[in-house]
Protein backbone atom coordinates (compact mmCIF):
# COMPACT_ATOMS: atom_id res chain seq x y z
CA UNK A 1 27.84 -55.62 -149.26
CA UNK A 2 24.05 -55.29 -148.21
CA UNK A 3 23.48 -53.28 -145.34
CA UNK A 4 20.05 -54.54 -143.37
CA UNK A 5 17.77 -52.40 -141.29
CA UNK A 6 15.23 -55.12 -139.81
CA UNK A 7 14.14 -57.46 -142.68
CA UNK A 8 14.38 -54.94 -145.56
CA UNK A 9 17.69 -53.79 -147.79
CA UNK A 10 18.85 -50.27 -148.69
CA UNK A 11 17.97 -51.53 -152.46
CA UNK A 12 14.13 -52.41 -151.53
CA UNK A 13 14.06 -49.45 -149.62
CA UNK A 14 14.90 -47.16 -152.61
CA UNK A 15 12.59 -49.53 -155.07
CA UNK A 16 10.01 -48.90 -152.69
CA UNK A 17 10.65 -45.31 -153.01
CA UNK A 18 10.65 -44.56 -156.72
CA UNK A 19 7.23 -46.88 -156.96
CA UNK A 20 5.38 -44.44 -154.23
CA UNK A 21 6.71 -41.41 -156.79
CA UNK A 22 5.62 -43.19 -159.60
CA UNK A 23 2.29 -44.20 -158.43
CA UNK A 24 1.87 -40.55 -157.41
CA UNK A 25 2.85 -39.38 -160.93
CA UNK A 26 0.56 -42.21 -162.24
CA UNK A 27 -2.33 -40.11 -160.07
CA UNK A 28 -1.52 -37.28 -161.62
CA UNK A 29 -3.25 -38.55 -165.13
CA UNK A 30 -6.66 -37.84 -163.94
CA UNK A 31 -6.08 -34.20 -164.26
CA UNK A 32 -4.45 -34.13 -167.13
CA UNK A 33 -2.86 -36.34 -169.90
CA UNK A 34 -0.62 -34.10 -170.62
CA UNK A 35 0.83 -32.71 -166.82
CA UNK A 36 1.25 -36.28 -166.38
CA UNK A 37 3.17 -37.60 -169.97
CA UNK A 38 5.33 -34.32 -169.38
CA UNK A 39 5.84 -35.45 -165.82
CA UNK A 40 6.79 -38.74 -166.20
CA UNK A 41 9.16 -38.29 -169.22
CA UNK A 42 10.99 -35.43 -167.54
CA UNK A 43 11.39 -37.69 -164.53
CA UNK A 44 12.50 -40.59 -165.79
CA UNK A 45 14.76 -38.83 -167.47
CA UNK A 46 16.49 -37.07 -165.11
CA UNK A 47 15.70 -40.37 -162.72
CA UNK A 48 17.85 -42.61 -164.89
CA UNK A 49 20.77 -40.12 -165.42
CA UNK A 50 21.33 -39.85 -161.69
CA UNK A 51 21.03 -43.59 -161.27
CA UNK A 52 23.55 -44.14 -164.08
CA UNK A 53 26.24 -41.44 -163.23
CA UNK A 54 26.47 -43.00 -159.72
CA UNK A 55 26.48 -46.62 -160.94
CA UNK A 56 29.11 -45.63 -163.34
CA UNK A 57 31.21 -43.44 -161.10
CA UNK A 58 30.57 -46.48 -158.31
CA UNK A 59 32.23 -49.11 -160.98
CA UNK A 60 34.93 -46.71 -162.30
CA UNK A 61 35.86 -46.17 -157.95
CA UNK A 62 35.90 -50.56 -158.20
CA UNK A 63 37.60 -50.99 -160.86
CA UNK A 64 40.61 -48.28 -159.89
CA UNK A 65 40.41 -49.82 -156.28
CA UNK A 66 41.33 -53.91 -157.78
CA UNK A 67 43.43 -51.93 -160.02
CA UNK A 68 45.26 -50.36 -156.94
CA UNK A 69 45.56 -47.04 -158.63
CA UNK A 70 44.84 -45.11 -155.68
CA UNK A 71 47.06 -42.28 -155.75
CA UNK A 72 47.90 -40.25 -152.45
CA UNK A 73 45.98 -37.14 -152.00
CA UNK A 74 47.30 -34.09 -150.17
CA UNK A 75 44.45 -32.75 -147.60
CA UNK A 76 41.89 -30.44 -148.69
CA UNK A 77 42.86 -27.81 -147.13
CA UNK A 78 46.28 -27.63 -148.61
CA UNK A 79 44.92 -28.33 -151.67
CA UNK A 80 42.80 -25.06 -151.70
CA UNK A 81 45.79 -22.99 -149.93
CA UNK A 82 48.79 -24.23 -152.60
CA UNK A 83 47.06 -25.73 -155.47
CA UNK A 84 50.05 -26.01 -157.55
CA UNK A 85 52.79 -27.22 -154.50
CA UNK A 86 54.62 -23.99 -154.77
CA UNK A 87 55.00 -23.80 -151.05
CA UNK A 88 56.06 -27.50 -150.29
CA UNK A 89 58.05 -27.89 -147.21
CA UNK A 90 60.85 -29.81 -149.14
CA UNK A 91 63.32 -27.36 -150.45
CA UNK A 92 64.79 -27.29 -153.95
CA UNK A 93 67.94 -27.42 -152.83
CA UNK A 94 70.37 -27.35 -149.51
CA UNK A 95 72.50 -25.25 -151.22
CA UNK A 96 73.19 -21.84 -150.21
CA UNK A 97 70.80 -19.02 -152.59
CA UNK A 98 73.70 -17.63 -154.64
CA UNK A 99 74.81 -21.19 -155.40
CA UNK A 100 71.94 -22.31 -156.92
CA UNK A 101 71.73 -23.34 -160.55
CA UNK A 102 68.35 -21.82 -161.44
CA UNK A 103 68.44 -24.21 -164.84
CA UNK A 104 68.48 -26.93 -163.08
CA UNK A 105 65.79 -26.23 -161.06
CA UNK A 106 63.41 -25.03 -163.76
CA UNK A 107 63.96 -28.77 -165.55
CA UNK A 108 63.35 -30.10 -162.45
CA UNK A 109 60.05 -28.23 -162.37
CA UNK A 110 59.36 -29.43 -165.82
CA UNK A 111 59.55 -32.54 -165.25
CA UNK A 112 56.77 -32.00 -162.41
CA UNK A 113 54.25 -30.68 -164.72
CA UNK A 114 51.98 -33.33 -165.87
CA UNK A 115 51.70 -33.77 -169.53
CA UNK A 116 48.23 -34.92 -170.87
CA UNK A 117 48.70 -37.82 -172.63
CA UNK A 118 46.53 -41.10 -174.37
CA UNK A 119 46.20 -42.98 -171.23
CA UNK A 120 44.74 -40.31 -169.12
CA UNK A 121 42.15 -39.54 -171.88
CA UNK A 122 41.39 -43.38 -172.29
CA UNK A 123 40.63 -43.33 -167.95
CA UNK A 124 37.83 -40.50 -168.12
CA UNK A 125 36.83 -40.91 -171.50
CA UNK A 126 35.37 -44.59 -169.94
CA UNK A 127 33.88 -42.66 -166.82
CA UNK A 128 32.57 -39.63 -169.43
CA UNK A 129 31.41 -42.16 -172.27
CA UNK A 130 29.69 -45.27 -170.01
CA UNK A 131 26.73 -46.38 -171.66
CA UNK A 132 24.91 -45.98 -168.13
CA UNK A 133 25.05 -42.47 -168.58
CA UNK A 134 24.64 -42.28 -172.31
CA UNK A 135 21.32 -44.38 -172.51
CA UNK A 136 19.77 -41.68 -169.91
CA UNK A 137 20.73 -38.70 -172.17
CA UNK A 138 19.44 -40.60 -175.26
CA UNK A 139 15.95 -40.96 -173.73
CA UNK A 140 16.22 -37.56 -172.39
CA UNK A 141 16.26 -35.78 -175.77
CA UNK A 142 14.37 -38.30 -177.91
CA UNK A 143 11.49 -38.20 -175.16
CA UNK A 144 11.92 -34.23 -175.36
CA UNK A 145 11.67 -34.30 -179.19
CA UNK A 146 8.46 -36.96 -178.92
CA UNK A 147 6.86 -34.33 -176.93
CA UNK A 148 7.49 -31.21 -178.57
CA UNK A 149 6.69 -33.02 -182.05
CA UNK A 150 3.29 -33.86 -180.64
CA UNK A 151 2.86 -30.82 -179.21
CA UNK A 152 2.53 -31.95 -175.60
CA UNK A 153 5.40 -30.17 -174.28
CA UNK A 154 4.64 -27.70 -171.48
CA UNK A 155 8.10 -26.02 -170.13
CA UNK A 156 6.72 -25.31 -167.21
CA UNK A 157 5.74 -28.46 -166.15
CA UNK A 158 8.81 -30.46 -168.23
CA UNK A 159 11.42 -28.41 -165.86
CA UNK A 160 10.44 -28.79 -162.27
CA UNK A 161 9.78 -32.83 -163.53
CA UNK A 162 13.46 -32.87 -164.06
CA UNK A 163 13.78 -31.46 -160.55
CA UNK A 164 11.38 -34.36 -159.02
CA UNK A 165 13.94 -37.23 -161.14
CA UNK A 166 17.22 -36.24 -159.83
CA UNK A 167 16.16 -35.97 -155.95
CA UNK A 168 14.19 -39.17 -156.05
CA UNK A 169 17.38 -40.27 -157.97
CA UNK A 170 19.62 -38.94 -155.33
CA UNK A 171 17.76 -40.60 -152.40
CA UNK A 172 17.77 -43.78 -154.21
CA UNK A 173 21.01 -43.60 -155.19
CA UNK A 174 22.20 -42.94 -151.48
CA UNK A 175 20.71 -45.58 -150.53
């Protein structure tokens, strides 16, 4: 689904937006060579990891949605009063409280509990382990290590880079 403002998409608007950044960071290598390598390796760093976490959390969202796995959600707010469901509005029994076979109701309970188990860690092991988000990380440390090896890392400009790449990321991604 493409959502149009005038003659120009969401997508070109964000490509437009991460080429302005990048011509800016391109500017910045007439001060110094290294300002702007540190620059541009922290951002595209950061840049790509944003990107890729919302591309694959955007698939994983598809792919449960054809699935139908969409499970029904309580509200937030009673999910931040009764985390656990210990003050549901169904009651555990009709049955009057000295005829109530506390046993019973503590296997009941049991069987609430959710037991971690293979197919849950196979659902976010995908989301956790997408190549989308690995590849970032990957060029992340390796372009870390190719600048501290050639002793062009400066801290103080690598961090606030990283800052730059994930709300350029975030815009784009938005978008």
């Amino acid at each position: 689904m493409k959502i149009v403002f005038g003659k120009m998409t969401m997508a070109k608007k964000a490509i437009k937006f991460f080429l302005v950044v990048e011509i800016l960071i391109l500017a910045t290598q007439l001060f110094s060579f290294e300002f702007f390598i540190n620059l541009q390796i922290a951002f595209l760093s950061s840049f790509f990891i944003i990107i890729g976490s919302m591309f694959a959390y955007k698939r994983m969202i598809e792919t449960q949605i054809q699935a139908e796995n969409i499970n029904e959600k309580r509200e937030f707010l009673d999910e931040l009063e009764d985390p656990y469901e210990l003050y549901d509005e169904e009651p555990l029994n009709n049955a009057p409280y000295e005829e109530l076979d506390l046993k019973e109701i503590v296997k009941q309970e049991k069987k609430k509990i959710k037991i971690l188990n293979i197919s849950d860690i196979k659902k976010g092991g995908r989301a956790g382990f997408s190549l989308y988000r690995l590849v970032p990380y990957v060029f992340l440390i390796l372009g870390f290590i190719a600048l501290k090896n050639n002793n062009l890392l400066d801290i103080s400009i690598y961090l606030p880079s990283l800052l730059v790449g994930i709300v350029v990321g975030y815009i784009s991604s938005k978008q």
